[in-house]
C-alpha atoms as a PDB file:
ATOM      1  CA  UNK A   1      21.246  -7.749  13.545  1.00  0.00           C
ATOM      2  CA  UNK A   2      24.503  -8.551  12.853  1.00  0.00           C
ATOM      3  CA  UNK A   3      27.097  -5.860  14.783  1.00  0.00           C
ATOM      4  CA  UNK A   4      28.964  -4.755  11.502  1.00  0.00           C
ATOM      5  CA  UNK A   5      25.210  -4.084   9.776  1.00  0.00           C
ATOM      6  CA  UNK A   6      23.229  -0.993  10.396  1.00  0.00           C
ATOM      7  CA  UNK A   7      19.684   0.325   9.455  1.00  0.00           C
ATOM      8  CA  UNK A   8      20.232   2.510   6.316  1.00  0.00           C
ATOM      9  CA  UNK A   9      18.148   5.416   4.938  1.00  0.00           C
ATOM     10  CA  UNK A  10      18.142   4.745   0.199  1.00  0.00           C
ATOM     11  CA  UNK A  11      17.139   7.986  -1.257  1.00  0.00           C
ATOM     12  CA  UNK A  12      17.649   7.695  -5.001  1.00  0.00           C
ATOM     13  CA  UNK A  13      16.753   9.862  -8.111  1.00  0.00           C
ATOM     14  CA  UNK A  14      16.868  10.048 -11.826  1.00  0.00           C
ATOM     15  CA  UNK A  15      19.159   8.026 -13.495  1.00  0.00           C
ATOM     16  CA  UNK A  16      18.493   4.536 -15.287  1.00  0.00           C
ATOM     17  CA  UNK A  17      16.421   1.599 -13.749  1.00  0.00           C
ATOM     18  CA  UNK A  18      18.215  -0.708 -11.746  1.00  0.00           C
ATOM     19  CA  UNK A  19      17.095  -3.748  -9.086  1.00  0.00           C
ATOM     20  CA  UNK A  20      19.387  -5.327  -6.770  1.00  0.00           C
ATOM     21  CA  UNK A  21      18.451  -7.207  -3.338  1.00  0.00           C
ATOM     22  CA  UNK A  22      21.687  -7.620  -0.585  1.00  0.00           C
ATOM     23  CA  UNK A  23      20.520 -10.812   1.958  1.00  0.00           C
ATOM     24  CA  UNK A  24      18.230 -10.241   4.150  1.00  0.00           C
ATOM     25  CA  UNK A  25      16.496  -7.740   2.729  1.00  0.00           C
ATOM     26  CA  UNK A  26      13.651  -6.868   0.574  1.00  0.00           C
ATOM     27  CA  UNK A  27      14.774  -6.184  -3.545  1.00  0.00           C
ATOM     28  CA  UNK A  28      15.482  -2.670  -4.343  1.00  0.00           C
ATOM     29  CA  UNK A  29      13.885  -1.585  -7.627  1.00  0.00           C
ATOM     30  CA  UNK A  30      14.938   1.997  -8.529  1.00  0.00           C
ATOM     31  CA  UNK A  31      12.786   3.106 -11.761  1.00  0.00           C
ATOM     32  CA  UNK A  32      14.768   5.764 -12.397  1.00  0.00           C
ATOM     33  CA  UNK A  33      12.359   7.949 -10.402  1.00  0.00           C
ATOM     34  CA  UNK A  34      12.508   8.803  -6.873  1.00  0.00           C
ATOM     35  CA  UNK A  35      13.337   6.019  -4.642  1.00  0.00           C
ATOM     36  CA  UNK A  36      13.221   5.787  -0.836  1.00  0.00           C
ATOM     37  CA  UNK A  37      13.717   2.766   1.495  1.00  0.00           C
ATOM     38  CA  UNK A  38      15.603   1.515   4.388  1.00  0.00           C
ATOM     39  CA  UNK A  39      17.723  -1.558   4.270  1.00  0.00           C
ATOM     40  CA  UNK A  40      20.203  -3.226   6.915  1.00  0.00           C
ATOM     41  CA  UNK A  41      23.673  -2.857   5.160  1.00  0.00           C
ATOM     42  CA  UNK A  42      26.959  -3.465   6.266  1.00  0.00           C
ATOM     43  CA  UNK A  43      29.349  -0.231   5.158  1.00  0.00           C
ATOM     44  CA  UNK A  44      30.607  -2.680   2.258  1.00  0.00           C
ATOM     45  CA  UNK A  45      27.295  -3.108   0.919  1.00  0.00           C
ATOM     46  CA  UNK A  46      26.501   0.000   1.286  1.00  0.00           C
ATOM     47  CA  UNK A  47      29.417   0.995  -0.994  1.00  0.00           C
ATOM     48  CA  UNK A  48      27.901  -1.294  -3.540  1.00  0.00           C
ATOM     49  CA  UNK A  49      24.500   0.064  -3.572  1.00  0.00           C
ATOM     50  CA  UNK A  50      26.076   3.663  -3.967  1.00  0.00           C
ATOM     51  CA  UNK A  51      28.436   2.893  -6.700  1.00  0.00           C
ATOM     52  CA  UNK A  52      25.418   0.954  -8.378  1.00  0.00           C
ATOM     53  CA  UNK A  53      23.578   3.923  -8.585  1.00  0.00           C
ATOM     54  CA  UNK A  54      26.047   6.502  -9.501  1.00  0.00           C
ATOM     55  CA  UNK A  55      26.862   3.450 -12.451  1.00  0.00           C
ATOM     56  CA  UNK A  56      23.346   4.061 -13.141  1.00  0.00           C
ATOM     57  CA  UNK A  57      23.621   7.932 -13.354  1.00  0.00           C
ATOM     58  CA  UNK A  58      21.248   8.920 -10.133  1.00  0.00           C
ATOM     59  CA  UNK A  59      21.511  12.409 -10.106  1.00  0.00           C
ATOM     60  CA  UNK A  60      20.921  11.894  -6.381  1.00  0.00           C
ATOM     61  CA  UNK A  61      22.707   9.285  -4.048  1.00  0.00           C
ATOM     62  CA  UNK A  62      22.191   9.390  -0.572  1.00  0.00           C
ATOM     63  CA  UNK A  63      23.216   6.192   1.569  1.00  0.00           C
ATOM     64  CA  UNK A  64      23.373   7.174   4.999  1.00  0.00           C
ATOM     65  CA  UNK A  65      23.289   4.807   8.616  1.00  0.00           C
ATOM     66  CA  UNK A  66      20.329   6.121  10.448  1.00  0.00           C
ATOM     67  CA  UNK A  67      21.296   7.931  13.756  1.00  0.00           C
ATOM     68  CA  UNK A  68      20.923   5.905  17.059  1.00  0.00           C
ATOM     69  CA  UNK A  69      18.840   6.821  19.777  1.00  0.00           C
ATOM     70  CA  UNK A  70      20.366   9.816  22.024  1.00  0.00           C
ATOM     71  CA  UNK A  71      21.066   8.609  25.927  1.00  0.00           C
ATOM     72  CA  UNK A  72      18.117  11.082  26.892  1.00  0.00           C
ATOM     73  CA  UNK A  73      15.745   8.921  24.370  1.00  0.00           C
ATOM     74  CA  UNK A  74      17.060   5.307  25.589  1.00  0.00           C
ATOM     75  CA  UNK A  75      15.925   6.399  29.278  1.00  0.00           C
ATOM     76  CA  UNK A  76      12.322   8.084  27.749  1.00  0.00           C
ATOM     77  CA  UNK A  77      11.824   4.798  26.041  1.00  0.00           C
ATOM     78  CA  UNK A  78      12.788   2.552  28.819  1.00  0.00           C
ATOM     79  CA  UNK A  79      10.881   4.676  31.514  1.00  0.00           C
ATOM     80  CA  UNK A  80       7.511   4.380  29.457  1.00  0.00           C
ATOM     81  CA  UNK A  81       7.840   0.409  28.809  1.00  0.00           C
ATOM     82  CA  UNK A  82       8.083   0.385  33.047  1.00  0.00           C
ATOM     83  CA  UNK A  83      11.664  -0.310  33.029  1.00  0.00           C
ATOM     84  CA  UNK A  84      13.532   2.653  33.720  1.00  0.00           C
ATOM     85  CA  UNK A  85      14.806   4.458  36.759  1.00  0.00           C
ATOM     86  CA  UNK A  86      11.510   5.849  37.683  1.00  0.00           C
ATOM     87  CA  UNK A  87       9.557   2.609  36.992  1.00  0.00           C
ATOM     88  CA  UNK A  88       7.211   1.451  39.752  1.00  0.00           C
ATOM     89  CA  UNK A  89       7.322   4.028  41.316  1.00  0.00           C
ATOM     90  CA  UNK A  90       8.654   7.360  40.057  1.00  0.00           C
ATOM     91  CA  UNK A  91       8.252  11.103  41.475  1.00  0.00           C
ATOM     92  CA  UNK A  92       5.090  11.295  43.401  1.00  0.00           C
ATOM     93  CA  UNK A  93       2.836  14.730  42.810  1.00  0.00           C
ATOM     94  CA  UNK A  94       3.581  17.397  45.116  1.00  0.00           C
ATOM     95  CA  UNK A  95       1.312  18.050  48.240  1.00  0.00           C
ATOM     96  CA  UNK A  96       2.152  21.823  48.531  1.00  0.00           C
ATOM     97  CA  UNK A  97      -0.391  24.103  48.417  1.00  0.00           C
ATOM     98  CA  UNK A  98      -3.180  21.038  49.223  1.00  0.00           C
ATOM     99  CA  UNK A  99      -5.564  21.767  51.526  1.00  0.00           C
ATOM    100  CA  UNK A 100      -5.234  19.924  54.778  1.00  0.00           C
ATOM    101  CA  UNK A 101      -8.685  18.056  56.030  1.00  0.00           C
END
């Protein structure tokens, strides 16, 4: 993905229908229902897609980048593929309060 694009949460509703596809994504066909999707926008296209909508008379426009992954969930994600910190290896049980043979 392109560094000026970004993965976008569409929630859309009432208004008129409308259809409109930005490149490399899927076509967006509002029927002038409810309408949610996620598309990879650039903030430019994103402006389009909102003031298509609010052209359209959605009583609801909500065009939002989706929030990245917190530092805390980059290292939970890395440390259960096997390649974080702990990986191969990691903290070993404690032996207190075993039994001795």
């Amino acid at each position: 993905m392109p560094p000026d694009q970004q993965l976008h949460t569409i929630h859309l509703m009432g208004g008129t229908a409308f259809g409109v596809q930005f490149q490399g994504n899927p076509p967006l066909e509002h029927d002038g229902g409810t309408t949610v999707c996620h598309l990879v926008l650039t903030e430019d296209e994103a402006d389009t897609l909102r003031g298509l909508a609010r052209i359209n008379s959605c009583v609801k426009v909500d065009v939002s980048p989706m929030a990245g992954e917190s530092a805390e969930q980059t290292k939970i994600r890395l440390e259960r593929m096997g390649l974080g910190d702990s990986a191969g290896g990691g903290e070993q049980p404690s032996s207190e309060g075993t039994p001795k043979a």
